[in-house]
C-alpha atoms as a PDB file:
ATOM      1  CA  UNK A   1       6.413 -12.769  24.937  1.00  0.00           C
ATOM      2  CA  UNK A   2       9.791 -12.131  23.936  1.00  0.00           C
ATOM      3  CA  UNK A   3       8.323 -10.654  20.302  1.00  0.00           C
ATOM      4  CA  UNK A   4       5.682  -8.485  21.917  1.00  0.00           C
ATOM      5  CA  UNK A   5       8.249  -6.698  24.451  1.00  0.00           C
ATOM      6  CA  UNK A   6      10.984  -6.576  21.360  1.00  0.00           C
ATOM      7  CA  UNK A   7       7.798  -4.897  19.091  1.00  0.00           C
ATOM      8  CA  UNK A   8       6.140  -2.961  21.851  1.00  0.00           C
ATOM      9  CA  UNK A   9       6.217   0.786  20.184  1.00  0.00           C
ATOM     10  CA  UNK A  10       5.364  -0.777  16.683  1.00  0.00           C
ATOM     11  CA  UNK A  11       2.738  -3.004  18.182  1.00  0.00           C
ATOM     12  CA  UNK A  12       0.730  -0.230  19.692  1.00  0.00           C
ATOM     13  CA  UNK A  13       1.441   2.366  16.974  1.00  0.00           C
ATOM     14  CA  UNK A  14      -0.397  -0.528  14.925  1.00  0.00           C
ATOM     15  CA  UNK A  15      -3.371  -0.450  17.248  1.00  0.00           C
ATOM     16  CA  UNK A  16      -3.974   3.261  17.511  1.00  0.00           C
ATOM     17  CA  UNK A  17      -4.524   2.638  13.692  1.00  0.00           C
ATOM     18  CA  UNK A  18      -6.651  -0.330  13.323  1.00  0.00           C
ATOM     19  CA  UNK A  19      -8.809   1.018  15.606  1.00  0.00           C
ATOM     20  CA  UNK A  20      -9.206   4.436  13.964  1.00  0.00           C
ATOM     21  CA  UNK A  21      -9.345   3.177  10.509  1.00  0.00           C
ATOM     22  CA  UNK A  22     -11.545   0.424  10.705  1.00  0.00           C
ATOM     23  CA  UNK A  23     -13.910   1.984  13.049  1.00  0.00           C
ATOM     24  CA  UNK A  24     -13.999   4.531  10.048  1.00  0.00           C
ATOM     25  CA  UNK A  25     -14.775   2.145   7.072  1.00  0.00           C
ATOM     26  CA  UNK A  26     -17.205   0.210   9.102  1.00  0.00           C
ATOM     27  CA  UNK A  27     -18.742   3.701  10.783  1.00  0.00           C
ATOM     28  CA  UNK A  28     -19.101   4.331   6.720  1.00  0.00           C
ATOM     29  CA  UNK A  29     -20.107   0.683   6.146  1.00  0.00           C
ATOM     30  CA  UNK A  30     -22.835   0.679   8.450  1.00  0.00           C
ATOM     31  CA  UNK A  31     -24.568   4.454   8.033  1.00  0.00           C
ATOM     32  CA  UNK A  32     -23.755   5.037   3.971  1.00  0.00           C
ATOM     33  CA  UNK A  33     -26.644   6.961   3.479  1.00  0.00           C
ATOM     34  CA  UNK A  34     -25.671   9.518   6.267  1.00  0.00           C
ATOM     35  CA  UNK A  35     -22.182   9.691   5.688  1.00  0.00           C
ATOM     36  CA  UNK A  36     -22.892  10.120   1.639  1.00  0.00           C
ATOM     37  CA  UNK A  37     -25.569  12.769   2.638  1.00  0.00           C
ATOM     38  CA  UNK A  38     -22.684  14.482   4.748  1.00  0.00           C
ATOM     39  CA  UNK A  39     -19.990  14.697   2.384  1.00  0.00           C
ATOM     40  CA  UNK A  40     -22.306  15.282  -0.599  1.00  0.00           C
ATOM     41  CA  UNK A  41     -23.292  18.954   0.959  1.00  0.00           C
ATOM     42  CA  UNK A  42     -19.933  19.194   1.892  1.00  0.00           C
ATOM     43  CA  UNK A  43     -18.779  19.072  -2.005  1.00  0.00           C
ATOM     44  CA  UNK A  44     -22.151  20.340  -3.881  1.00  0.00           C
ATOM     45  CA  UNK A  45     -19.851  23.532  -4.681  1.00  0.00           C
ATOM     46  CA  UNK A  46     -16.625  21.450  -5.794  1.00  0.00           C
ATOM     47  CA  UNK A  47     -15.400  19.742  -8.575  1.00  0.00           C
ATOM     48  CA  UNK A  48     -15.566  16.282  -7.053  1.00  0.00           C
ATOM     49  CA  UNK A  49     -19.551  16.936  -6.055  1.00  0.00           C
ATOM     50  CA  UNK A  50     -20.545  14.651  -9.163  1.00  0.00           C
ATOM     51  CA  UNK A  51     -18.337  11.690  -8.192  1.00  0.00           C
ATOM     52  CA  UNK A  52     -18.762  11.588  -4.381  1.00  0.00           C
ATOM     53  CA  UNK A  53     -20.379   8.316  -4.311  1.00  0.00           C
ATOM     54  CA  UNK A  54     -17.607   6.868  -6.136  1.00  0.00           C
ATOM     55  CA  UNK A  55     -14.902   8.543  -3.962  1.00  0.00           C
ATOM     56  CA  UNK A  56     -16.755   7.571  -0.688  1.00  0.00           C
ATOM     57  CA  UNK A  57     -16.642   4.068  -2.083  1.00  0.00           C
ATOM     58  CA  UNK A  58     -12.854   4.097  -2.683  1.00  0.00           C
ATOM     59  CA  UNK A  59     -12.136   5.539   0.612  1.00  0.00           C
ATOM     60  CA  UNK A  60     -14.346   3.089   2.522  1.00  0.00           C
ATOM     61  CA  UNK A  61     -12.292   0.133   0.450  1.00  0.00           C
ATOM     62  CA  UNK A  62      -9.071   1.806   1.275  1.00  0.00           C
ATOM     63  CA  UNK A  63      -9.797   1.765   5.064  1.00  0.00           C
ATOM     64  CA  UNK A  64     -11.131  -1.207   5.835  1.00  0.00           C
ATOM     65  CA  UNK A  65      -8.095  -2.997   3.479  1.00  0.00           C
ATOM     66  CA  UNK A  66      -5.548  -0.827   5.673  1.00  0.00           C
ATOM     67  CA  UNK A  67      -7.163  -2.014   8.800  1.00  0.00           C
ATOM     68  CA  UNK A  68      -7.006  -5.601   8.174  1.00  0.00           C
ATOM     69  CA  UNK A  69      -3.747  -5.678   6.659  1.00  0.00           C
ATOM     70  CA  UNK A  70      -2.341  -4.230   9.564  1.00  0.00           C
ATOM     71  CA  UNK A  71      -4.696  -6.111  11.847  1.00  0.00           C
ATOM     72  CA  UNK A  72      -2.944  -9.414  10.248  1.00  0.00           C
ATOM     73  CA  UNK A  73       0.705  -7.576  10.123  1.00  0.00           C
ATOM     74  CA  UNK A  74       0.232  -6.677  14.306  1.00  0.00           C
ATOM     75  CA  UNK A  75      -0.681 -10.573  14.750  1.00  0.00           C
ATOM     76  CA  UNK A  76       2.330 -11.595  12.355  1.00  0.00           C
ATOM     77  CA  UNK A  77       4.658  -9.100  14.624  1.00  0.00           C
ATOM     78  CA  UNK A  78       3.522 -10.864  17.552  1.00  0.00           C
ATOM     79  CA  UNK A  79       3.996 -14.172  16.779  1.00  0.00           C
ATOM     80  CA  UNK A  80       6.500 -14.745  14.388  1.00  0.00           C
ATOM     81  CA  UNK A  81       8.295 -11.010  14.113  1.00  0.00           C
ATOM     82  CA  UNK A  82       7.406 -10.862  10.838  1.00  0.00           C
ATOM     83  CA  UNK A  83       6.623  -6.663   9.348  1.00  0.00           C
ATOM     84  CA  UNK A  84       5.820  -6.996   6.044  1.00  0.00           C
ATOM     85  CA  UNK A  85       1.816  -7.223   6.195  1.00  0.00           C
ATOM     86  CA  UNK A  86       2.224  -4.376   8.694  1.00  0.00           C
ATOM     87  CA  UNK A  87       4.394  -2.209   6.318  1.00  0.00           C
ATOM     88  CA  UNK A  88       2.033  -2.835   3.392  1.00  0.00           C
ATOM     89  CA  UNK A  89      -1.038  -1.770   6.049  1.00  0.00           C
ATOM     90  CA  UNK A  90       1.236   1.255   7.263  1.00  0.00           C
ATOM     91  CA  UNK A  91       1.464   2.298   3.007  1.00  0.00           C
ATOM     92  CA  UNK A  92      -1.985   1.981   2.416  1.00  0.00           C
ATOM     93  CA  UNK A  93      -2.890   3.683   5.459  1.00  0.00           C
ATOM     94  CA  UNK A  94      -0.542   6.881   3.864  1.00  0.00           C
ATOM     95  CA  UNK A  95      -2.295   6.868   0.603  1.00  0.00           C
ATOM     96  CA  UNK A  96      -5.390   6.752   2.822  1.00  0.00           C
ATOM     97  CA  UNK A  97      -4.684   9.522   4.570  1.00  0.00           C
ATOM     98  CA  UNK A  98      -3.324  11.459   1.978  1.00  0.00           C
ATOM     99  CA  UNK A  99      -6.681  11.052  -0.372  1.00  0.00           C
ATOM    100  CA  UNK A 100      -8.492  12.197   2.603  1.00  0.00           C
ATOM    101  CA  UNK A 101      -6.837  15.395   2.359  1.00  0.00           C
ATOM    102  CA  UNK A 102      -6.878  16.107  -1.371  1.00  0.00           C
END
């Protein structure tokens, strides 16, 4: 209990950003076809409109690996006040984020 007061802010940033980015890659998981026919339109004037499956692909990886590593780093915090697998979800997260917005 101790851990979990000590951790509190960190604990529930973590949480506000499991849930968003695995309900993203799984959201993508579960309805591909719509989300690829979505962002295909979106990009049939860019660059990147050839390689949007790919990209898709790499983003859906990239959330779903953030989510779980900072699932696991939230339930190392807790029990044994250990960040690392949290900082390491936190970084990926970041380059997440920032891919989205290139």
């Amino acid at each position: 209990m101790e851990l979990l007061e000590k951790n509190f802010t960190e604990i529930i940033i973590l949480a506000f950003l499991i849930v968003t980015f695995l309900q993203s890659g799984i959201d993508k998981v579960v309805d591909w076809k719509g989300n690829l026919e979505f962002i295909t339109e979106h990009f049939k004037n860019s660059p990147l409109g050839n390689m949007v499956p790919l990209l898709l692909g790499v983003i859906t990886i990239m959330e779903l690996a953030a989510g779980v590593l900072m699932a696991i780093g939230a339930f190392q915090l807790v029990t044994s006040g250990s960040k690392t697998m949290a900082f390491y979800g936190l970084g990926l997260a970041a380059k997440t984020l920032i891919f989205l917005l290139i």
